[in-house]
N, C-alpha and C. Protein backbone atom coordinates (compact mmCIF):
# COMPACT_ATOMS: atom_id res chain seq x y z
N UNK A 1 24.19 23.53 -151.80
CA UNK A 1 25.35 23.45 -152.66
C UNK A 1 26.01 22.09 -152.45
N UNK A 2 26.02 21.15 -153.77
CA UNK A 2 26.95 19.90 -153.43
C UNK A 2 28.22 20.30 -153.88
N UNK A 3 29.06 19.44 -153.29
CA UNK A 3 30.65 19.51 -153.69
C UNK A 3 31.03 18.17 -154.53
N UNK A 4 31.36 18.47 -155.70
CA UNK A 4 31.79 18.06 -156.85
C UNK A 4 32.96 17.31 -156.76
N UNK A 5 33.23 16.09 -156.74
CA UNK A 5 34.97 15.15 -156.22
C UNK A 5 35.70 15.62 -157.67
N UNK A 6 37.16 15.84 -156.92
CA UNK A 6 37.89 16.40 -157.98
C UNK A 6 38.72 14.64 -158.66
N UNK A 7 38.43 13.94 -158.12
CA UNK A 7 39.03 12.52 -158.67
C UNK A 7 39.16 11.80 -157.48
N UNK A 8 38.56 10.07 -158.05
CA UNK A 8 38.43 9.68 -157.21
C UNK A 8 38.62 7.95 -157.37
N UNK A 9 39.27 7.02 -156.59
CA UNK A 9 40.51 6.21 -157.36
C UNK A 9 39.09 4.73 -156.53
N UNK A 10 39.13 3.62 -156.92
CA UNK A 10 38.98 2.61 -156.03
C UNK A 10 40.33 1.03 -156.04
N UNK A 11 41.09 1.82 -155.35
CA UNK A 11 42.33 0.81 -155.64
C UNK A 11 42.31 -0.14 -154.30
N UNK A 12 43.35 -1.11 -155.17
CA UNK A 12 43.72 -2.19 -154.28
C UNK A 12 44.87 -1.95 -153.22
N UNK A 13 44.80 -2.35 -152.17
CA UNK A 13 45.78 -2.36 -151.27
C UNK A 13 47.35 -3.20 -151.08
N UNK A 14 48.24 -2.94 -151.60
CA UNK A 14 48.97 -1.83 -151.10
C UNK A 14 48.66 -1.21 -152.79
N UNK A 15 48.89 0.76 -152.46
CA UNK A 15 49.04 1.66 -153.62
C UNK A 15 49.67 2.53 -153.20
N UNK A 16 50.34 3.01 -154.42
CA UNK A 16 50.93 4.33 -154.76
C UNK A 16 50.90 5.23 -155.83
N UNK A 17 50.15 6.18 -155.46
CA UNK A 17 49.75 6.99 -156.61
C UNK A 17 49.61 8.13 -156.71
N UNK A 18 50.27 8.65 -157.94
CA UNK A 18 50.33 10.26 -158.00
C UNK A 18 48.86 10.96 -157.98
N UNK A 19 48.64 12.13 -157.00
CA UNK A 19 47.44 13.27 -157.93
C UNK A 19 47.86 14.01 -158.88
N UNK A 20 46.57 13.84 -159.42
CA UNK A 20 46.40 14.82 -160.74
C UNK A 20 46.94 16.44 -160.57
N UNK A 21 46.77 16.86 -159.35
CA UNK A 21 47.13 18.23 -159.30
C UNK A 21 48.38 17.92 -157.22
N UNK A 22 49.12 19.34 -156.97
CA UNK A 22 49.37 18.91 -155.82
C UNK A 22 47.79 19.30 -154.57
N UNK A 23 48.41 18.36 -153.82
CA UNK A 23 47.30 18.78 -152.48
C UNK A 23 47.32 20.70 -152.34
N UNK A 24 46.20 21.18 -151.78
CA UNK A 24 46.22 22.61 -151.41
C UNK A 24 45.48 22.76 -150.51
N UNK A 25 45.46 23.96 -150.16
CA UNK A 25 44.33 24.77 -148.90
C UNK A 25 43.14 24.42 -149.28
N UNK A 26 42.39 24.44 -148.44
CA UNK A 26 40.76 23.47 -148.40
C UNK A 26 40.73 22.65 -149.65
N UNK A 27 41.55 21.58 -149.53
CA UNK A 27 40.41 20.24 -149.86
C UNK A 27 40.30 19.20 -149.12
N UNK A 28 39.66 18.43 -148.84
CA UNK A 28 39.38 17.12 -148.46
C UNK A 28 39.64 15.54 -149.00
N UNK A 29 40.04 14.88 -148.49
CA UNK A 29 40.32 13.66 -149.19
C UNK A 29 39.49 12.49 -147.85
N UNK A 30 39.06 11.62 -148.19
CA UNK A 30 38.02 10.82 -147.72
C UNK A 30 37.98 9.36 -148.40
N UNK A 31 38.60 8.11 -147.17
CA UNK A 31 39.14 7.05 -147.59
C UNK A 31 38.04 6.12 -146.88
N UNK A 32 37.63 5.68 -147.55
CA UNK A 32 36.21 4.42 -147.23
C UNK A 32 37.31 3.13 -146.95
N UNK A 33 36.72 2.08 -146.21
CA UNK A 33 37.42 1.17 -146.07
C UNK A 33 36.48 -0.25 -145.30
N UNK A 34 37.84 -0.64 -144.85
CA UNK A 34 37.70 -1.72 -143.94
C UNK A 34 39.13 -2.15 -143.46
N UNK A 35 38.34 -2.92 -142.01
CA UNK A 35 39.89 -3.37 -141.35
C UNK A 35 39.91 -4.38 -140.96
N UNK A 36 40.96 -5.53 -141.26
CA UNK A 36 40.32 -6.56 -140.80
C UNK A 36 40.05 -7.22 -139.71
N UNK A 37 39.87 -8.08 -139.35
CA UNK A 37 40.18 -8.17 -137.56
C UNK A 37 41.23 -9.23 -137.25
N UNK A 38 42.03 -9.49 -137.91
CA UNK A 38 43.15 -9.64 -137.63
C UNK A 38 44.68 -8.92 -137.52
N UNK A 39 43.73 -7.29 -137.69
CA UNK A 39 44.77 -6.42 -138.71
C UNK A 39 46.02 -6.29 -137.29
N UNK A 40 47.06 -6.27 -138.20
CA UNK A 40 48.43 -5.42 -137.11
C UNK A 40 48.71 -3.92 -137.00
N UNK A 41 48.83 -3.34 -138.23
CA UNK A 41 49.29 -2.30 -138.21
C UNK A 41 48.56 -1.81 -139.78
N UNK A 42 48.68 -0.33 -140.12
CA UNK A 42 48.24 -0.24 -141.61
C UNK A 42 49.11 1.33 -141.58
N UNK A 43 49.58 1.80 -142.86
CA UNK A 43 50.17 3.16 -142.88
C UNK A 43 49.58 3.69 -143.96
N UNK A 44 49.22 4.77 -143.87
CA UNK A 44 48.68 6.26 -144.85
C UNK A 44 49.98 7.08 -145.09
N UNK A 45 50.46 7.43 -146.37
CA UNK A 45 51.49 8.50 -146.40
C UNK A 45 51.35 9.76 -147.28
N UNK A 46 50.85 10.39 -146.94
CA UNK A 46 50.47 11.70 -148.08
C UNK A 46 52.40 12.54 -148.63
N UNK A 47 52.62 12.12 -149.64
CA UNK A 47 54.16 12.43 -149.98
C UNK A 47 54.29 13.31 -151.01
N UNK A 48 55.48 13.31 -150.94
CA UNK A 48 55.95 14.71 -152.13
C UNK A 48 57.36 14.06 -152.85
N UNK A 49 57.06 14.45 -154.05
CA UNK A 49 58.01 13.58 -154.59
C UNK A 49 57.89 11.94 -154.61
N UNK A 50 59.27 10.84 -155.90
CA UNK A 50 58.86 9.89 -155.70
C UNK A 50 60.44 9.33 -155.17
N UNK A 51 60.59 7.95 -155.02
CA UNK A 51 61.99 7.54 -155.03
C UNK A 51 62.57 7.68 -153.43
N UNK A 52 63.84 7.86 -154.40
CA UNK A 52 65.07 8.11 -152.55
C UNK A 52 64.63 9.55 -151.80
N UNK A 53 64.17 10.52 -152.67
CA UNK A 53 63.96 11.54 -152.31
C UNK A 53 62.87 12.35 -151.77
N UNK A 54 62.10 11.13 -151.57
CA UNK A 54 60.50 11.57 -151.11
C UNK A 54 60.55 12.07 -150.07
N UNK A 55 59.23 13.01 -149.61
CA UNK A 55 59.12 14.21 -148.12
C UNK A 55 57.84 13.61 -147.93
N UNK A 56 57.74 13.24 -146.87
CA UNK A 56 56.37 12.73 -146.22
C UNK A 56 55.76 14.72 -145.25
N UNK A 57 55.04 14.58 -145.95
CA UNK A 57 54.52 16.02 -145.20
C UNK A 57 53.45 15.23 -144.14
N UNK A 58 53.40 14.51 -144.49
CA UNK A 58 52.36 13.67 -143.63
C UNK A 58 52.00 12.43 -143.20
N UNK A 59 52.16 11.66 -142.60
CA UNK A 59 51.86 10.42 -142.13
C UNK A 59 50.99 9.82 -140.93
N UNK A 60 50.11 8.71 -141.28
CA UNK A 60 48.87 8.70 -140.60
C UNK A 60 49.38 6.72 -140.62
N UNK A 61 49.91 6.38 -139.17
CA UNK A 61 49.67 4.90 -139.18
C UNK A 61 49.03 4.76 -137.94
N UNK A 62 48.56 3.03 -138.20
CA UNK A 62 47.72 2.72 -136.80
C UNK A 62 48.13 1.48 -136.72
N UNK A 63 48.34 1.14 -135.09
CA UNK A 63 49.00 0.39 -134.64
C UNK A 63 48.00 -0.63 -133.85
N UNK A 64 47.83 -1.97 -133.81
CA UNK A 64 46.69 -2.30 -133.52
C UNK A 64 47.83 -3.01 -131.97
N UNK A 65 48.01 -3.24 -131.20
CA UNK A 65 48.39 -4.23 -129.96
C UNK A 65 47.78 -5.01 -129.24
N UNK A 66 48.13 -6.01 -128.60
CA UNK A 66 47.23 -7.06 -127.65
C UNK A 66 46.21 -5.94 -127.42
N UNK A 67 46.08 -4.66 -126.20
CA UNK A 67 45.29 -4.37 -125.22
C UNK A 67 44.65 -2.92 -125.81
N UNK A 68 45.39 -2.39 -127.13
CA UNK A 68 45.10 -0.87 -127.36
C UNK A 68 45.33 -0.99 -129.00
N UNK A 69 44.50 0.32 -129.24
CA UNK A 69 44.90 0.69 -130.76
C UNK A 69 45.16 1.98 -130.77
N UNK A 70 46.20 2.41 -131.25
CA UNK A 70 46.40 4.05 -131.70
C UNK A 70 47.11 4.71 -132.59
N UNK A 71 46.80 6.09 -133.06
CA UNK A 71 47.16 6.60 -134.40
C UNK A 71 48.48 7.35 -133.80
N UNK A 72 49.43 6.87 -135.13
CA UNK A 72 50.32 7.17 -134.89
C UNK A 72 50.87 8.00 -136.10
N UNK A 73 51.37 9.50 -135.66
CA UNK A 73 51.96 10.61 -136.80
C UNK A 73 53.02 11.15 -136.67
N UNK A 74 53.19 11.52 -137.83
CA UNK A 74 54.59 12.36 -137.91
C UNK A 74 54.59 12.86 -139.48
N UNK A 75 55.74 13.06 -139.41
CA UNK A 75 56.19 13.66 -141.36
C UNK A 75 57.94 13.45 -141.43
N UNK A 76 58.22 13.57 -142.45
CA UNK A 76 59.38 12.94 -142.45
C UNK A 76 60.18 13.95 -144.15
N UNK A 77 61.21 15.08 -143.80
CA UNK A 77 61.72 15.77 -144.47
C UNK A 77 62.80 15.05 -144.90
N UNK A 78 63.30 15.06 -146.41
CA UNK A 78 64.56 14.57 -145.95
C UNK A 78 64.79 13.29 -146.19
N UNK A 79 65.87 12.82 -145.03
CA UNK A 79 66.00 11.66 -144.28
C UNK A 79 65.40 11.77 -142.72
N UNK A 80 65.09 13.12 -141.94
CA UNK A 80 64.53 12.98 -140.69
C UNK A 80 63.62 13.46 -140.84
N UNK A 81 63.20 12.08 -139.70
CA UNK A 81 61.67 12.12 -139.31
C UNK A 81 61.63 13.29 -138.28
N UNK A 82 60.34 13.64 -138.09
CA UNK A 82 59.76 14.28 -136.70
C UNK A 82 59.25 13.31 -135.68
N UNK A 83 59.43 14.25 -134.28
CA UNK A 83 59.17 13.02 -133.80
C UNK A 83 57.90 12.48 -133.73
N UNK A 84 57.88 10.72 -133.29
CA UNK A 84 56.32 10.35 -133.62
C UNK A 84 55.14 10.91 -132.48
N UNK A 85 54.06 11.00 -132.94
CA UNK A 85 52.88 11.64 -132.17
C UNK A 85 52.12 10.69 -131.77
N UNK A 86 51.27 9.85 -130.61
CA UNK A 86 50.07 9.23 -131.09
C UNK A 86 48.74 9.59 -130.09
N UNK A 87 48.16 8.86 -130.01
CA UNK A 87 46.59 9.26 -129.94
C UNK A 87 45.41 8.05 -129.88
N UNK A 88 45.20 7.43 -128.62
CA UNK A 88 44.30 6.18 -128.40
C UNK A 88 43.37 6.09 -129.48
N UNK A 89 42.86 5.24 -130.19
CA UNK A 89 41.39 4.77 -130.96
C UNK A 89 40.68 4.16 -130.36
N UNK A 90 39.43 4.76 -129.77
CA UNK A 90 38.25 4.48 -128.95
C UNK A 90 37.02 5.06 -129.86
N UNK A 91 36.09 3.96 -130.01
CA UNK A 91 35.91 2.49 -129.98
C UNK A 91 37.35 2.02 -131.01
N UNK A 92 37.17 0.20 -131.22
CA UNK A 92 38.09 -0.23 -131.75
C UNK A 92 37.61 -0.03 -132.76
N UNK A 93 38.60 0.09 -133.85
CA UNK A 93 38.00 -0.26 -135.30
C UNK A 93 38.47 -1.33 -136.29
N UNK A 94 38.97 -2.46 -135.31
CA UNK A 94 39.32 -3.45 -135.79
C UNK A 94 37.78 -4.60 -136.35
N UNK A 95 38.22 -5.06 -137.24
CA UNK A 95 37.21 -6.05 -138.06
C UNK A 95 35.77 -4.93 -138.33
N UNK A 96 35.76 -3.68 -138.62
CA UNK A 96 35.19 -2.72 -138.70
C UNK A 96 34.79 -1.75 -140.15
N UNK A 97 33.99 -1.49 -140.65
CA UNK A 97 33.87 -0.48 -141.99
C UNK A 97 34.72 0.96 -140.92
N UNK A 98 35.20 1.59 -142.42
CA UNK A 98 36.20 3.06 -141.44
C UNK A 98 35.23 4.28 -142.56
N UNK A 99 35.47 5.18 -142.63
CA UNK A 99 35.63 7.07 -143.19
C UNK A 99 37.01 7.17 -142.66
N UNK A 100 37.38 7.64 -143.04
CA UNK A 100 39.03 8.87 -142.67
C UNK A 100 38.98 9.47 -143.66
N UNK A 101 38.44 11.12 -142.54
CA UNK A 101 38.49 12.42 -143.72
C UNK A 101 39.72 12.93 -143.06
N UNK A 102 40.18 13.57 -144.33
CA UNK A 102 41.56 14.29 -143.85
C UNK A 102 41.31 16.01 -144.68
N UNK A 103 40.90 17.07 -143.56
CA UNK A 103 41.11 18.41 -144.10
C UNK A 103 42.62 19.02 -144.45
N UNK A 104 42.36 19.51 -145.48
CA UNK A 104 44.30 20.13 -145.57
C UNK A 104 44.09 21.68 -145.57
N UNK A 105 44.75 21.84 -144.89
CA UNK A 105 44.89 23.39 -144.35
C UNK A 105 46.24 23.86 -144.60
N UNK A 106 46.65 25.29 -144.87
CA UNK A 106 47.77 25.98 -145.12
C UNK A 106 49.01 25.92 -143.77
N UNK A 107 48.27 25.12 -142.53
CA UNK A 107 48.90 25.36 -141.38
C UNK A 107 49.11 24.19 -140.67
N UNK A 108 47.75 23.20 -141.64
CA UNK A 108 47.45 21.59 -140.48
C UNK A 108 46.95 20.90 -141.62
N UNK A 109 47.21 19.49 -141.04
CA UNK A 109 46.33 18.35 -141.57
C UNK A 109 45.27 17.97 -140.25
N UNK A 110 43.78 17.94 -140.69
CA UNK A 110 42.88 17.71 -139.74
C UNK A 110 42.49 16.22 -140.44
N UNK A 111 42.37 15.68 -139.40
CA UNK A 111 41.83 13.91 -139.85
C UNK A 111 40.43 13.59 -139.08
N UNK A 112 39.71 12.80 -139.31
CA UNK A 112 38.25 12.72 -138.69
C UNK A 112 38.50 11.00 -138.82
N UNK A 113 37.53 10.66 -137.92
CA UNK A 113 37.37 8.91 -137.80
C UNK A 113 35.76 9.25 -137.67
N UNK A 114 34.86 8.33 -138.99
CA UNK A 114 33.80 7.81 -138.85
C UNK A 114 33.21 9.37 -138.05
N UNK A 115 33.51 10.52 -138.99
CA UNK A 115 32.67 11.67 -138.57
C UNK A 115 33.30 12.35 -137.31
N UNK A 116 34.08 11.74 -136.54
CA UNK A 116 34.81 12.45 -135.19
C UNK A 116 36.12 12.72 -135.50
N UNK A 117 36.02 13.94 -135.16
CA UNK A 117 37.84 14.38 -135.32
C UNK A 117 38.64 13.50 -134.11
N UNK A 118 40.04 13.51 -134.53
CA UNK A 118 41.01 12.76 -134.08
C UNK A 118 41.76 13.55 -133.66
N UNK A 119 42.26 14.10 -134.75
CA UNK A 119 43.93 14.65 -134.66
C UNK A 119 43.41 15.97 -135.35
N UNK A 120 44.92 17.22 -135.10
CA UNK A 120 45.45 17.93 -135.75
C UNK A 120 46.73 18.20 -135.74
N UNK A 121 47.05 17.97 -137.20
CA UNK A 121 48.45 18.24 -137.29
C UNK A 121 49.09 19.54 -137.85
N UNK A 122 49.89 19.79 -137.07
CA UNK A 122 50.96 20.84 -137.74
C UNK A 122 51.96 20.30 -138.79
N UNK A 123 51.50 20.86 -139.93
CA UNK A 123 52.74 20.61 -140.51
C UNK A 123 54.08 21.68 -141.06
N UNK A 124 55.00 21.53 -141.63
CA UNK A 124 56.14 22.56 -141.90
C UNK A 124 55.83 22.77 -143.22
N UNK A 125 55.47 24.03 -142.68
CA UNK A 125 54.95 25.42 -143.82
C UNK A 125 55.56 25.65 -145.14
N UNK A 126 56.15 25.34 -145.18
CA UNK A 126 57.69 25.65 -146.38
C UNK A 126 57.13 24.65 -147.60
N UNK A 127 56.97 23.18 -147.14
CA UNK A 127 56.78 22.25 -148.27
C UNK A 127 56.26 21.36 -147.73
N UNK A 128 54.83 21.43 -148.10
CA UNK A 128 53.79 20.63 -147.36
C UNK A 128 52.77 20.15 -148.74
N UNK A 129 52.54 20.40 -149.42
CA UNK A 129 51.74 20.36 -150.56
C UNK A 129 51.70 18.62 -150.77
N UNK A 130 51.34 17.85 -150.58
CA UNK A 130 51.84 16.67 -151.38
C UNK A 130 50.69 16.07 -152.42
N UNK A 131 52.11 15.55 -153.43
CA UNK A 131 51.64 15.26 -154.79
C UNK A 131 51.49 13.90 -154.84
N UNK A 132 51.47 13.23 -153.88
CA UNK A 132 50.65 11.50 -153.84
C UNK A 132 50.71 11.53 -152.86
N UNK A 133 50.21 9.42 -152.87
CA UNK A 133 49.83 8.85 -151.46
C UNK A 133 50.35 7.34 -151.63
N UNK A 134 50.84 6.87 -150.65
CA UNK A 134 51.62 5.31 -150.79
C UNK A 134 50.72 5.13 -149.03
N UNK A 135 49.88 3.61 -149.41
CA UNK A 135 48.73 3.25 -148.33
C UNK A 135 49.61 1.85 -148.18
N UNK A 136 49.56 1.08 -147.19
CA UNK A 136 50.19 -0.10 -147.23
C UNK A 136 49.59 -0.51 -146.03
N UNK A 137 49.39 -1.88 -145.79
CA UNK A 137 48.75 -2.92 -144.44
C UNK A 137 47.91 -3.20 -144.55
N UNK A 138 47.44 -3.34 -143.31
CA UNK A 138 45.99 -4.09 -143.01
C UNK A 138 44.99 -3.38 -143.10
N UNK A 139 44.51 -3.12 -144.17
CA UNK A 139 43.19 -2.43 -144.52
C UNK A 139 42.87 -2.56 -146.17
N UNK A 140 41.76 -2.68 -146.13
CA UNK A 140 41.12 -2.64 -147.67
C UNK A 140 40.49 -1.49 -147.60
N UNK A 141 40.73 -0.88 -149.03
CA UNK A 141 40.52 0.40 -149.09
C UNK A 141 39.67 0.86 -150.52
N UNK A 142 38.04 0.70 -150.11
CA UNK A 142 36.95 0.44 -151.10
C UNK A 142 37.00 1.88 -151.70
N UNK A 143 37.03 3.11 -151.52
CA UNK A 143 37.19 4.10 -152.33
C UNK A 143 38.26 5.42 -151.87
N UNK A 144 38.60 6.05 -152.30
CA UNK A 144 39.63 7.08 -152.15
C UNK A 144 39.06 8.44 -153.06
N UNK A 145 38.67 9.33 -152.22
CA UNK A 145 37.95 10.75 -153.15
C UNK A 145 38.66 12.14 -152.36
N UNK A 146 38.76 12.35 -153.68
CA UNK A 146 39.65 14.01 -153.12
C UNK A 146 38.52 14.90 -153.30
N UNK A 147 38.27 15.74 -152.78
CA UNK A 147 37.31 17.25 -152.97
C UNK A 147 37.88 18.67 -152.60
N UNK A 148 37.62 19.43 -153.60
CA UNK A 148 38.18 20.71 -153.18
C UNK A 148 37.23 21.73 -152.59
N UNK A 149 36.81 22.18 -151.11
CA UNK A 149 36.13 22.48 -150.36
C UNK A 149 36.08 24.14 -150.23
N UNK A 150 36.61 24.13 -151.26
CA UNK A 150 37.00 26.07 -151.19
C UNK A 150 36.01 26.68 -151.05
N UNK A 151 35.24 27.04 -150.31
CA UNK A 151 33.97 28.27 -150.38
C UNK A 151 33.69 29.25 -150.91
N UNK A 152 35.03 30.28 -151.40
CA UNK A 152 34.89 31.13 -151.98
C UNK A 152 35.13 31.12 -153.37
N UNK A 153 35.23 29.86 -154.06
CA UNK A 153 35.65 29.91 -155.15
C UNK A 153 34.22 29.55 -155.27
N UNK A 154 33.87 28.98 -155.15
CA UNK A 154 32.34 28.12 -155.42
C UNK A 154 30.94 29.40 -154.96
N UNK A 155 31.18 30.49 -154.18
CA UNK A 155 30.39 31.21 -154.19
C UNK A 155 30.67 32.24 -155.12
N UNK A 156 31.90 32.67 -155.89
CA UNK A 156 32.30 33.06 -156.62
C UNK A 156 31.67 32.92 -158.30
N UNK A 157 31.51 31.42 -158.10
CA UNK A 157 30.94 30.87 -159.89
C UNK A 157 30.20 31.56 -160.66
């Protein structure tokens, strides 16, 4: 059984852009790239809403420093943030091709690096759905594909 991309963008860096539908329970989104090797920092924001009033249900930045690199998360309701989370990147993936799959779950955001999971996040249950993504920094970002991974709908057909 292949899985069919429900839309799938190849934009320039920095973007912001609505989906076609909101995020839901099992799908996948999967960001091809590159980083450069001079990079500093780069941010992922999976959001809800646009403007003054946006809800980050999710946020995925990486912080590159003299001696370390690491992912750094949170979400941000509101005006407050949660507090930030992070998480070493071993190997580097500076001046590097990337994958970052991100599973969305009714309970978590699961993220993968180059096939290895990273993180899992909890997010707040209430209003988590998000209906875009605003990418900004040091990274070029060669394709962007959403997939909806549902099993039972697809054994269902």
């Amino acid at each position: 059984m292949s899985i069919e991309p429900q839309w799938c963008w190849n934009p320039e860096t920095p973007f912001t852009k609505q989906f076609p539908v909101e995020l839901k329970q099992d799908m996948m989104i999967v960001m091809c790239g590159k980083v450069p090797s001079d990079a500093k920092s780069f941010v992922i924001n999976f959001q809800k809403g646009e403007g003054a009033n946006v809800k980050i249900p999710f946020q995925l930045g990486v912080c590159f420093q003299e001696n370390s690199e690491k992912f750094m998360f949170s979400s941000k309701e509101s005006a407050d943030w949660e507090p930030m989370q992070d998480r070493p990147i071993s190997p580097s993936i500076k001046g590097t091709n990337f994958k970052l799959t991100f599973l969305v779950w009714s309970n978590c955001f699961q993220v993968a690096l180059n096939a290895k999971h990273i993180l899992k996040y909890n997010h707040n249950e209430r209003d988590w759905k998000a209906d875009g993504i605003n990418v900004y920094g040091d990274l070029q970002v060669k394709d962007f594909t959403v997939y909806d991974i549902d099993c039972k709908k697809k054994v269902n057909k």
